[in-house]
Protein backbone atom coordinates (compact mmCIF):
# COMPACT_ATOMS: atom_id res chain seq x y z
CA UNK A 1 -55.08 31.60 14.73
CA UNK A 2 -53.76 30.28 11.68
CA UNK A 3 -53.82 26.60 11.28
CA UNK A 4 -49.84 26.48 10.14
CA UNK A 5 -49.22 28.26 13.14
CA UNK A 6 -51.03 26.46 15.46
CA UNK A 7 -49.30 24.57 18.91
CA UNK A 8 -50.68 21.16 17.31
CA UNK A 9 -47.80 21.81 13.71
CA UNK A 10 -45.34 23.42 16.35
CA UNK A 11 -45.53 20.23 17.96
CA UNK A 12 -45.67 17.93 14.78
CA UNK A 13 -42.68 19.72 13.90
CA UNK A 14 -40.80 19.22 16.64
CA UNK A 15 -41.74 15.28 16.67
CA UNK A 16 -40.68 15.16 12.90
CA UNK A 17 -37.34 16.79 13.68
CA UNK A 18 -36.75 14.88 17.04
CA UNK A 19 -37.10 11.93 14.53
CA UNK A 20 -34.94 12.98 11.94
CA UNK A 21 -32.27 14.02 15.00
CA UNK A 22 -32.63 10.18 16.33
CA UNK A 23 -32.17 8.88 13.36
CA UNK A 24 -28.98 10.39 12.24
CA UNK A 25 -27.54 8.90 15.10
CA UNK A 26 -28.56 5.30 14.01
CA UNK A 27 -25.77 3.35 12.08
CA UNK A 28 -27.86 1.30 9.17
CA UNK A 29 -29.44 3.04 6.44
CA UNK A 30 -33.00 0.77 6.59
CA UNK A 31 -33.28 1.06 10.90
CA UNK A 32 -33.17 5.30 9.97
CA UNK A 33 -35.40 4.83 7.03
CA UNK A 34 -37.74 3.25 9.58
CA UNK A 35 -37.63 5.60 12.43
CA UNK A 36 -37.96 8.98 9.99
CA UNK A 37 -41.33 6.48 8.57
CA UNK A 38 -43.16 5.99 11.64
CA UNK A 39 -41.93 9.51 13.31
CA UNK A 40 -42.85 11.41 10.41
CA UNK A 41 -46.32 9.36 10.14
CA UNK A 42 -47.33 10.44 13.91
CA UNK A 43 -46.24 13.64 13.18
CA UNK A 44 -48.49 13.76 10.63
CA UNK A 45 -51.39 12.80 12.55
CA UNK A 46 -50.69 15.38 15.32
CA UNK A 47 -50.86 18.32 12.84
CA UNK A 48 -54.53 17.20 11.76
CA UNK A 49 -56.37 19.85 13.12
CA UNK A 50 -58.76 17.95 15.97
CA UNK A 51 -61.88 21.24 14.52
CA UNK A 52 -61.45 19.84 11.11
CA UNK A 53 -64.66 18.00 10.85
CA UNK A 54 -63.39 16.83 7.33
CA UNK A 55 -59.91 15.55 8.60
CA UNK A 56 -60.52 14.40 11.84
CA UNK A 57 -60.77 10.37 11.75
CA UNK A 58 -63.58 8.69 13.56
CA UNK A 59 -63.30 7.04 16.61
CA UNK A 60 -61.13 10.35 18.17
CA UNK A 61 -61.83 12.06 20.63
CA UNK A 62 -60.95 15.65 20.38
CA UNK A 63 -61.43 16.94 23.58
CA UNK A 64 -58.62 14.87 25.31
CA UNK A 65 -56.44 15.00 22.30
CA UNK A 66 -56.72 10.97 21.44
CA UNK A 67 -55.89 9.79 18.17
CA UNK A 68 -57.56 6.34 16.85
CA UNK A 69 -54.64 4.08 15.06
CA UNK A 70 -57.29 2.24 13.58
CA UNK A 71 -57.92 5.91 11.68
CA UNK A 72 -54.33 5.88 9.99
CA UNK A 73 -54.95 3.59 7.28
CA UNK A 74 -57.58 5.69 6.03
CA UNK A 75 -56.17 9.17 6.22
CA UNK A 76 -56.28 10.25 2.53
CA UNK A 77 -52.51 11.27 2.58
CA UNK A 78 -51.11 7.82 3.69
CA UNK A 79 -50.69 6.69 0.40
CA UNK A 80 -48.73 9.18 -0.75
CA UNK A 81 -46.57 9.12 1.94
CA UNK A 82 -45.61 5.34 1.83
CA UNK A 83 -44.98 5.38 -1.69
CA UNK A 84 -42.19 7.99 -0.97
CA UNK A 85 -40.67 4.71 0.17
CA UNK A 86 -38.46 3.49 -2.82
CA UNK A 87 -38.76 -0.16 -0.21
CA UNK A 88 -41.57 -2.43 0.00
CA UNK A 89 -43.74 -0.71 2.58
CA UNK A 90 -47.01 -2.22 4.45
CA UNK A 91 -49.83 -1.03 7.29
CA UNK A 92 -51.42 -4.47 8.11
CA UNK A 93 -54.35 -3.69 10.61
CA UNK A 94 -55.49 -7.28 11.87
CA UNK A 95 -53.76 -9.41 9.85
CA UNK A 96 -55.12 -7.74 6.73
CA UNK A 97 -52.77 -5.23 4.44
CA UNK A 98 -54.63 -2.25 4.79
CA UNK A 99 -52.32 -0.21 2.61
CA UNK A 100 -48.86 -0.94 0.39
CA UNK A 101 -47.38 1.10 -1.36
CA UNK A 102 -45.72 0.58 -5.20
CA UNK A 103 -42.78 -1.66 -4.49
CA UNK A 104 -44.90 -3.55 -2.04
CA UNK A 105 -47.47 -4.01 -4.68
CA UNK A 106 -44.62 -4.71 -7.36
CA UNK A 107 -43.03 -7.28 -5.07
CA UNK A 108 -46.23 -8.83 -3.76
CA UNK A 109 -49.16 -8.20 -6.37
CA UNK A 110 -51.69 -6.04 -7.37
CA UNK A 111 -54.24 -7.17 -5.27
CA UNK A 112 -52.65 -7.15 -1.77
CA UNK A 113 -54.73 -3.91 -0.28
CA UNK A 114 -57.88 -6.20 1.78
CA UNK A 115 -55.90 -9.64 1.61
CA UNK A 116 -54.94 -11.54 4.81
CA UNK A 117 -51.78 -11.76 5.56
CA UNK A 118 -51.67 -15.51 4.48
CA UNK A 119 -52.56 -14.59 0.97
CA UNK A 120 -50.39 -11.19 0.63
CA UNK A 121 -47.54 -12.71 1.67
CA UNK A 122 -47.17 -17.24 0.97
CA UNK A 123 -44.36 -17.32 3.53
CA UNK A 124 -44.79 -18.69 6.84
CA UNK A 125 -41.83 -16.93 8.80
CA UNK A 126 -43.50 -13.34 7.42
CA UNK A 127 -47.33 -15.25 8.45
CA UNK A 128 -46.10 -16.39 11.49
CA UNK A 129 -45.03 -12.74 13.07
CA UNK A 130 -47.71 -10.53 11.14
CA UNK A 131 -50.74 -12.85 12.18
CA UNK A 132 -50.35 -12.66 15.71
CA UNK A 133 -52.23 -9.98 17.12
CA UNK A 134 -50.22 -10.66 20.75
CA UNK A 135 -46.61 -10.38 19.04
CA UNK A 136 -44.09 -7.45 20.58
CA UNK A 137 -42.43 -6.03 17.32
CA UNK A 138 -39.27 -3.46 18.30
CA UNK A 139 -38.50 -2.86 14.72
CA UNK A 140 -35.24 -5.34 14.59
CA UNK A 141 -34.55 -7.32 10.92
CA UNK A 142 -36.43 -10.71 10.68
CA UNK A 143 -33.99 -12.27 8.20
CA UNK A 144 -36.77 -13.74 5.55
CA UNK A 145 -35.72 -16.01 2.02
CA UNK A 146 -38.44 -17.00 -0.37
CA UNK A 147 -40.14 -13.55 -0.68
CA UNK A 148 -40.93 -12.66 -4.12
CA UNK A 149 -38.74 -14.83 -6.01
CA UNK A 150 -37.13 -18.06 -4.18
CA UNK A 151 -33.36 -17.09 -3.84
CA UNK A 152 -34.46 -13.44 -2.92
CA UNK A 153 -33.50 -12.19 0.88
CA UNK A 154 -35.29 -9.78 2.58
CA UNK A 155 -35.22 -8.25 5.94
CA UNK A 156 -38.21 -7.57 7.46
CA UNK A 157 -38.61 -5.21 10.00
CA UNK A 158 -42.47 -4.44 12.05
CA UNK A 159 -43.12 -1.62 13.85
CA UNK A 160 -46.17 -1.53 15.94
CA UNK A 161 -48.25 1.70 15.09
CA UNK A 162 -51.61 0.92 17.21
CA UNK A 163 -53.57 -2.10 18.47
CA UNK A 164 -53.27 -5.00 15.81
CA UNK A 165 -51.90 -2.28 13.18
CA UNK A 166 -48.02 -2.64 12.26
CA UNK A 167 -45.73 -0.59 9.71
CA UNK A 168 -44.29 -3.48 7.76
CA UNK A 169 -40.75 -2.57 5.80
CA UNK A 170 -38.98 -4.87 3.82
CA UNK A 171 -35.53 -4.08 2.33
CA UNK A 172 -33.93 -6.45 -0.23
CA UNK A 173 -30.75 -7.96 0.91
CA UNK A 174 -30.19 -10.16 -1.94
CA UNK A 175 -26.93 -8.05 -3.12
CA UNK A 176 -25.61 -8.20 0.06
CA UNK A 177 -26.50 -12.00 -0.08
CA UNK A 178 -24.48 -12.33 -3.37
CA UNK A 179 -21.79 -10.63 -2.37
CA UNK A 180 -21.47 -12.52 1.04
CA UNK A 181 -21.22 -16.10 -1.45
CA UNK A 182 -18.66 -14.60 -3.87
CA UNK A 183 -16.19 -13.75 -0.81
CA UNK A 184 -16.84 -16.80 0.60
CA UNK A 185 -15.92 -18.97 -2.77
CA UNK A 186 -13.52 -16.87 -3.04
CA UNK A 187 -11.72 -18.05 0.10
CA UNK A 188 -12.62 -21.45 -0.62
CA UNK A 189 -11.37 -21.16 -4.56
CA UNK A 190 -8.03 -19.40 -3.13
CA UNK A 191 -6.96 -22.21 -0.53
CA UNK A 192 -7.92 -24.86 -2.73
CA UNK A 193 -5.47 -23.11 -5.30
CA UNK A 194 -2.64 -22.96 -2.74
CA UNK A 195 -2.91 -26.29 -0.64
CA UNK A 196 -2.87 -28.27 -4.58
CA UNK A 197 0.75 -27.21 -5.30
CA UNK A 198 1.28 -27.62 -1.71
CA UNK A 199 0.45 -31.11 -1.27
CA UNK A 200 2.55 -31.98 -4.28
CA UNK A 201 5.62 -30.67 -2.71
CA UNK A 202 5.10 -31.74 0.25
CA UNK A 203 4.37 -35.66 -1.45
CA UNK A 204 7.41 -35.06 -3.60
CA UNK A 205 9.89 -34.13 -0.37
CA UNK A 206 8.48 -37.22 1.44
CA UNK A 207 9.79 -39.55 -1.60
CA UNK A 208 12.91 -37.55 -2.27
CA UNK A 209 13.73 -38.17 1.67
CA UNK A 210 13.45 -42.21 1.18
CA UNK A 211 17.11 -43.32 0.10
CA UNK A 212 16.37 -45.34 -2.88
CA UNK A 213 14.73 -42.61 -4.69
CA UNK A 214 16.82 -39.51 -3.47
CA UNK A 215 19.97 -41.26 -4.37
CA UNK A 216 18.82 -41.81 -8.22
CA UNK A 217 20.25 -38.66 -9.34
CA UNK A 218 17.05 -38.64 -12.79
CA UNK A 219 14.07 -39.37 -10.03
CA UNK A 220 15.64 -36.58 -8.13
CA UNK A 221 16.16 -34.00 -11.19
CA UNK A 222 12.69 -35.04 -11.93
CA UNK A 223 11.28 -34.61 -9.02
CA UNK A 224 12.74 -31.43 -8.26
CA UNK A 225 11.66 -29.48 -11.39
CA UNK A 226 8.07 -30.46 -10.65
CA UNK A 227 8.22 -29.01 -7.35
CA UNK A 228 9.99 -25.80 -8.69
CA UNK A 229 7.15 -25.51 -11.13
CA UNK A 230 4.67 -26.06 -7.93
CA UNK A 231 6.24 -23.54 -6.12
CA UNK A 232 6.19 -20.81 -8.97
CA UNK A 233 2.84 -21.36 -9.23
CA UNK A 234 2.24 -20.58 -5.93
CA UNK A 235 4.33 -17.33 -5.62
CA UNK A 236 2.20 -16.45 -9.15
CA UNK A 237 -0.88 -16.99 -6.90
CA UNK A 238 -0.03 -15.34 -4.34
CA UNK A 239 1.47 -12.42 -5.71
CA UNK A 240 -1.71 -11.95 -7.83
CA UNK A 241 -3.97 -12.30 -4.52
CA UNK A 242 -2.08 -9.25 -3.22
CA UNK A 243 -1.99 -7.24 -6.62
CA UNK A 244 -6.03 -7.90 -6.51
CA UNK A 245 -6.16 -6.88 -2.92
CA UNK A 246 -4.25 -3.74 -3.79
CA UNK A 247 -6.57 -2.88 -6.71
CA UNK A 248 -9.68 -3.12 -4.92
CA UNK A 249 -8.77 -1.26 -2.11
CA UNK A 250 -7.61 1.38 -4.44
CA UNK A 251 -10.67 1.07 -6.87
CA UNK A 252 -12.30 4.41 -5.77
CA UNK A 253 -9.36 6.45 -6.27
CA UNK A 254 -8.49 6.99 -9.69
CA UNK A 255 -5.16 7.65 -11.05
CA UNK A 256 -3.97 11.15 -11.12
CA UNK A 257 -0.48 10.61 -13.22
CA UNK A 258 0.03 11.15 -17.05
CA UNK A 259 1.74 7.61 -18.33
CA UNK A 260 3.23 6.95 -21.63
CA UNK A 261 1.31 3.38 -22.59
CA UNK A 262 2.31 2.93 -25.52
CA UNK A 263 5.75 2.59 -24.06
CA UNK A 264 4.76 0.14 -21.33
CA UNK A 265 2.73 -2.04 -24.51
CA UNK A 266 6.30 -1.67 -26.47
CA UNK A 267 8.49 -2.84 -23.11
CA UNK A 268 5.95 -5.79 -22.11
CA UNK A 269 6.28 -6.78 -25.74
CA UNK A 270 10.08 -7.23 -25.84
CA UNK A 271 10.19 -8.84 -22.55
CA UNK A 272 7.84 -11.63 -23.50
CA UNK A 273 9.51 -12.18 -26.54
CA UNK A 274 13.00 -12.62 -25.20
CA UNK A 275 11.48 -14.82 -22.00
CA UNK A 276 8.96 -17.16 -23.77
CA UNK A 277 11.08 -17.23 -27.25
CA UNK A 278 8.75 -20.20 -28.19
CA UNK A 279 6.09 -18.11 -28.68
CA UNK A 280 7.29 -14.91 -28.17
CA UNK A 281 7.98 -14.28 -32.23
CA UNK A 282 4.76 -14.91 -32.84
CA UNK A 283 3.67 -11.73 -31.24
CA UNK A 284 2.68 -8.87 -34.22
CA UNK A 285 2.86 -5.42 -32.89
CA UNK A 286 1.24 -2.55 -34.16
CA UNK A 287 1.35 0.61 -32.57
CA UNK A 288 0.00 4.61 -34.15
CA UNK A 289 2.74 6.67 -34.09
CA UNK A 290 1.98 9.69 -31.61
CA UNK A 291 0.26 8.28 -28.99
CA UNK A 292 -1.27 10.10 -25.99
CA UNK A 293 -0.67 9.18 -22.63
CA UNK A 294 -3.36 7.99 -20.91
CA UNK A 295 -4.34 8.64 -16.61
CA UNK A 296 -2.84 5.72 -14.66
CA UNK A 297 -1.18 4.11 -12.84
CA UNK A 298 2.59 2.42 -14.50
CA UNK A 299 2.77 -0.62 -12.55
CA UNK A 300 -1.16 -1.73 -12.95
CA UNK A 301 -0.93 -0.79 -16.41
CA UNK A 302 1.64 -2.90 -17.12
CA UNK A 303 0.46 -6.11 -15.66
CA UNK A 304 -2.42 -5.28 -17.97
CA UNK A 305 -0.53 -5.42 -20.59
CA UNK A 306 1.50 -8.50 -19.53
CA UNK A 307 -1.88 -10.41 -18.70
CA UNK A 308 -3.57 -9.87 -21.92
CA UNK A 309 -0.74 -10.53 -24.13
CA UNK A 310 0.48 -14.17 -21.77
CA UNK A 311 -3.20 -15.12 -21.95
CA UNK A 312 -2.91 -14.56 -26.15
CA UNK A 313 0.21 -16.61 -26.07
CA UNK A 314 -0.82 -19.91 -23.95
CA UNK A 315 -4.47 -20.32 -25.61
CA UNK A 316 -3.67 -19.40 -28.93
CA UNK A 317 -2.64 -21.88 -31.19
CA UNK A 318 1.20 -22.61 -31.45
CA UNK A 319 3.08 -21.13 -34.71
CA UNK A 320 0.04 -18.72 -35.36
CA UNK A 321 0.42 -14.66 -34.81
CA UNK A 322 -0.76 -12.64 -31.68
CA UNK A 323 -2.21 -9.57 -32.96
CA UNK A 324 -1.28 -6.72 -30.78
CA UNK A 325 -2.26 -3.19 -31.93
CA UNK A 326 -2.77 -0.23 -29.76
CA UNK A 327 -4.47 3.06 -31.61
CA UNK A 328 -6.89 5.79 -30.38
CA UNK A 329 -10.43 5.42 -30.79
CA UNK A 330 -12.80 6.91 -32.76
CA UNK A 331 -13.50 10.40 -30.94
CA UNK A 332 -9.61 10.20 -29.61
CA UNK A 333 -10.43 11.03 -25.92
CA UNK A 334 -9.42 6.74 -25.30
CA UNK A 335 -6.77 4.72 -26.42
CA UNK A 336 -7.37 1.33 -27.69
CA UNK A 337 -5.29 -2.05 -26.72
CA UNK A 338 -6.38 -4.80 -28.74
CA UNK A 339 -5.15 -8.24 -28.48
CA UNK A 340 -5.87 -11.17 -30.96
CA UNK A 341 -4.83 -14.52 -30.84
CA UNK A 342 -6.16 -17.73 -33.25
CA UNK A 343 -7.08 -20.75 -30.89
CA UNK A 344 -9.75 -22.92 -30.10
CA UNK A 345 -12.02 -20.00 -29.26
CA UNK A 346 -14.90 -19.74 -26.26
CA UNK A 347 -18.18 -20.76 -26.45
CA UNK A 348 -20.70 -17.76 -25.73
CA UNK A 349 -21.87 -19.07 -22.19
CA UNK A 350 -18.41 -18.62 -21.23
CA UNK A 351 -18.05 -14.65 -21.92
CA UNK A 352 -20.13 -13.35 -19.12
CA UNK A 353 -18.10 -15.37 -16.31
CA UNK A 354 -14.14 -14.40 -18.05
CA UNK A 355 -13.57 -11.91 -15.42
CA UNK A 356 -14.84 -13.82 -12.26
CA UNK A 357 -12.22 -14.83 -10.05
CA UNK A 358 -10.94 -18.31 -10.71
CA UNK A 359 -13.22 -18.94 -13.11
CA UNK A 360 -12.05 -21.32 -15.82
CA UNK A 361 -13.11 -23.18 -19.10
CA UNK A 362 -10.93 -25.47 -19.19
CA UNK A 363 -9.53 -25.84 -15.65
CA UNK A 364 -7.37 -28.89 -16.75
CA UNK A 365 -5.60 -26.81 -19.97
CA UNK A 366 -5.55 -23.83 -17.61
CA UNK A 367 -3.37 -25.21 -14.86
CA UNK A 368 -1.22 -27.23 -17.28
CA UNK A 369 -0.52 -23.44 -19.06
CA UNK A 370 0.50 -22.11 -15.36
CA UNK A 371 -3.00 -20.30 -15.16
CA UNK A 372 -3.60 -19.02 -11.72
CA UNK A 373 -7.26 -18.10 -12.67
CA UNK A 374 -6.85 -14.43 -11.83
CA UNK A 375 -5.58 -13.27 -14.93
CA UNK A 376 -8.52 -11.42 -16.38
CA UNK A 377 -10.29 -10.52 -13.15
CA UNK A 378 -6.95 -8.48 -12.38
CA UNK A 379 -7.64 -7.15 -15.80
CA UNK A 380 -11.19 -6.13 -15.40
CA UNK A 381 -10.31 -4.32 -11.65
CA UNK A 382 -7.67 -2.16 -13.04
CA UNK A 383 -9.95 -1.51 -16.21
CA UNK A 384 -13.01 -0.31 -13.88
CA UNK A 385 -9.86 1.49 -11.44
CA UNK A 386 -8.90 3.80 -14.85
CA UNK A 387 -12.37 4.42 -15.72
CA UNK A 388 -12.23 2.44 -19.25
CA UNK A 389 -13.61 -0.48 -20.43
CA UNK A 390 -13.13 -4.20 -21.50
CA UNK A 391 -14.32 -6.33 -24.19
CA UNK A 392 -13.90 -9.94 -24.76
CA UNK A 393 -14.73 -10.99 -28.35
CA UNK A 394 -14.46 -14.81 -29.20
CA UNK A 395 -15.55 -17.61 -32.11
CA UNK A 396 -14.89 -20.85 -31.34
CA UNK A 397 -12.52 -22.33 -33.47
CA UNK A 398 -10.90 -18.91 -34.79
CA UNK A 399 -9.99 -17.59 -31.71
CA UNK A 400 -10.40 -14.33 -28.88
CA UNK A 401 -10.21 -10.98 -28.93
CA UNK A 402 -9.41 -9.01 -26.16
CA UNK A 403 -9.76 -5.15 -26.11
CA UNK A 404 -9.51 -2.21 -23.77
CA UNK A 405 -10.23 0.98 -23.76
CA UNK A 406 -8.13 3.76 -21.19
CA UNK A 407 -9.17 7.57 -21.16
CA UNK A 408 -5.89 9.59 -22.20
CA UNK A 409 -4.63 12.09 -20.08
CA UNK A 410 -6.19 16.43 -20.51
CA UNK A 411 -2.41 17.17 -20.59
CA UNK A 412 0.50 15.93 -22.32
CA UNK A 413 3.51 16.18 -19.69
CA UNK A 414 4.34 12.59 -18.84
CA UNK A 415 6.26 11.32 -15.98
């Protein structure tokens, strides 16, 4: 009978599938990564044919159909199987790696095939569980920090695959780790920002209520400006908070609509310089006749606009021009807003960190200026949202550039 047709692949096959089949009904991507390993890996040991002198492992016994685990680390097509894996993958057979495939071996050396466990691995949570030839392993994450590099996070999951031999998979979770902290300073960053202005008012309304200084009419015109300026500052915060909200939930879904931007750069231009007159007639405008209309979205464009140009005006020097030009780009399929102001400048270990949220160089200047600290991260999210791109140019003591770059629309009907 032939071999591919024989009840011993019939039956592989139908442990492979049942595998695959479980797994698809498992939520996280590394627990069906681990069940499609180790079902696919028995699978493969049933098909062996138990005649094949050449493939059958020693210590088997053919006759009642047994399989040795201690075999599996040394059937010839292990190797190629694990390194399938594009995660660290292990077979430790009594507390000594028996076989790893390329990430394990990038992540853990060279050398790691025939170490113990306690020299593969230098960390005593990973020694602790894979050293123990008694241990009960069900497969569940063993949350592990230290592996590889020391701020790297790893879960480690062991699957028992014979007696003393485990399937060892480790998945990098240091993304996920990273991400975690930035929503987490995030919340921090965003109620410090709000309870500042906060406490002010509330300090200010707690004098203003004793007699002798709310019946000075200056202390109480004083007073009261400072907590109007508080409490702008807080609706800016807010009200950025929930455009940045917005944007991210919306970053996967590109705009569909044709909009005229050189209009909304023209419009944000005239606004700022009848509102901030002091140094709205400093702003330069420059703007190619004919423009194409880009894919986007009006409002987000505009507070674009409005961000880049404000940011121009408060850190640029006073009296000197804001250079704002807007012209297509070299091949024409982008449009170009470019924005140049002469200040103090940024110093180069700044750059990188611009367009994190609340991130500041000068958090003093910044909240005297009315910064709220989101300006440019809005910027950046409804960049990435209309599929173009943002540079931020700066020397210190000449002053920043900031440009970006929007695809223009395939058609020219604008709405």
């Amino acid at each position: 009978m032939n071999s591919w047709l024989s009840p011993r692949v019939l039956i592989a096959l139908a442990l492979a599938s049942a595998g695959a089949m479980f797994a698809g009904q498992i939520i996280g991507q590394v627990e069906r990564v681990l069940v499609v390993l180790v079902s696919m890996l028995v699978a493969l040991f049933v098909a062996v044919d138990p005649h094949d002198a050449e493939s059958m492992p020693t210590g088997r016994n053919p006759d009642k159909g047994e399989i040795d685990p201690q075999s599996i680390s040394l059937h010839p097509q292990l190797q190629a199987f694990i390194d399938a894996s594009t995660d660290a993958v292990l077979i430790v057979d009594r507390a000594k790696v028996s076989a790893a495939n390329q990430a394990a071996r990038l992540l853990l050396g060279g050398n790691i095939v025939g170490q113990n466990v306690r020299m593969a691995f230098r960390h005593q949570g990973a020694i602790e569980r894979l050293s123990d030839p008694e241990a009960q392993h069900t497969g569940h994450p063993i949350r592990l920090t230290g592996i590889g590099q020391q701020s790297q996070m790893w879960d480690m999951r062991i699957q028992s695959i014979g007696p003393a031999q485990k399937m060892v998979h480790l998945a990098d979770r240091s993304g996920a780790q990273a991400a975690e902290k930035m929503r987490v300073d995030f919340v921090a960053n965003a109620s410090h920002e709000l309870l500042t202005p906060l406490a002010a008012v509330k300090g200010f309304i707690e004098t203003l209520d004793d007699p002798a200084a709310g019946d000075d009419p200056e202390t109480r015109a004083r007073f009261l400006g400072i907590m109007a300026k508080e409490t702008d500052r807080m609706q800016a915060l807010v009200r950025d908070l929930m455009s940045l909200s917005r944007i991210e939930a919306e970053k996967y879904d590109p705009p569909q609509t044709p909009v005229d931007f050189a209009n909304i750069v023209v419009d944000t231009v005239d606004q700022l310089r009848h509102s901030r007159k002091e140094r709205g007639l400093d702003i330069a405008l420059d703007i190619t006749a004919d423009m194409l209309p880009v894919m986007g979205d009006a409002g987000q464009l505009r507070q674009l606009a409005s961000n880049i140009i404000t940011n121009a005006m408060k850190y640029g020097r006073a009296g000197t021009p804001i250079a704002v030009t807007l012209t297509p780009s070299r091949s024409g399929a982008m449009l170009a807003l470019t924005v140049a102001d002469q200040g103090d400048g940024i110093a180069p270990e700044h750059l990188p960190r611009l367009t994190e949220r609340f991130y500041r160089v000068d958090s003093g200047r910044s909240r005297s200026v009315g910064g709220t600290g989101l300006g440019l991260s809005l910027v950046k999210h409804i960049v990435d949202r209309h599929r173009g791109h943002l540079e931020i140019r700066s020397t210190l003591g000449t002053g920043t550039t900031v440009a970006v770059l929007l695809p223009v629309a395939p058609f020219k009907s604008v709405t």
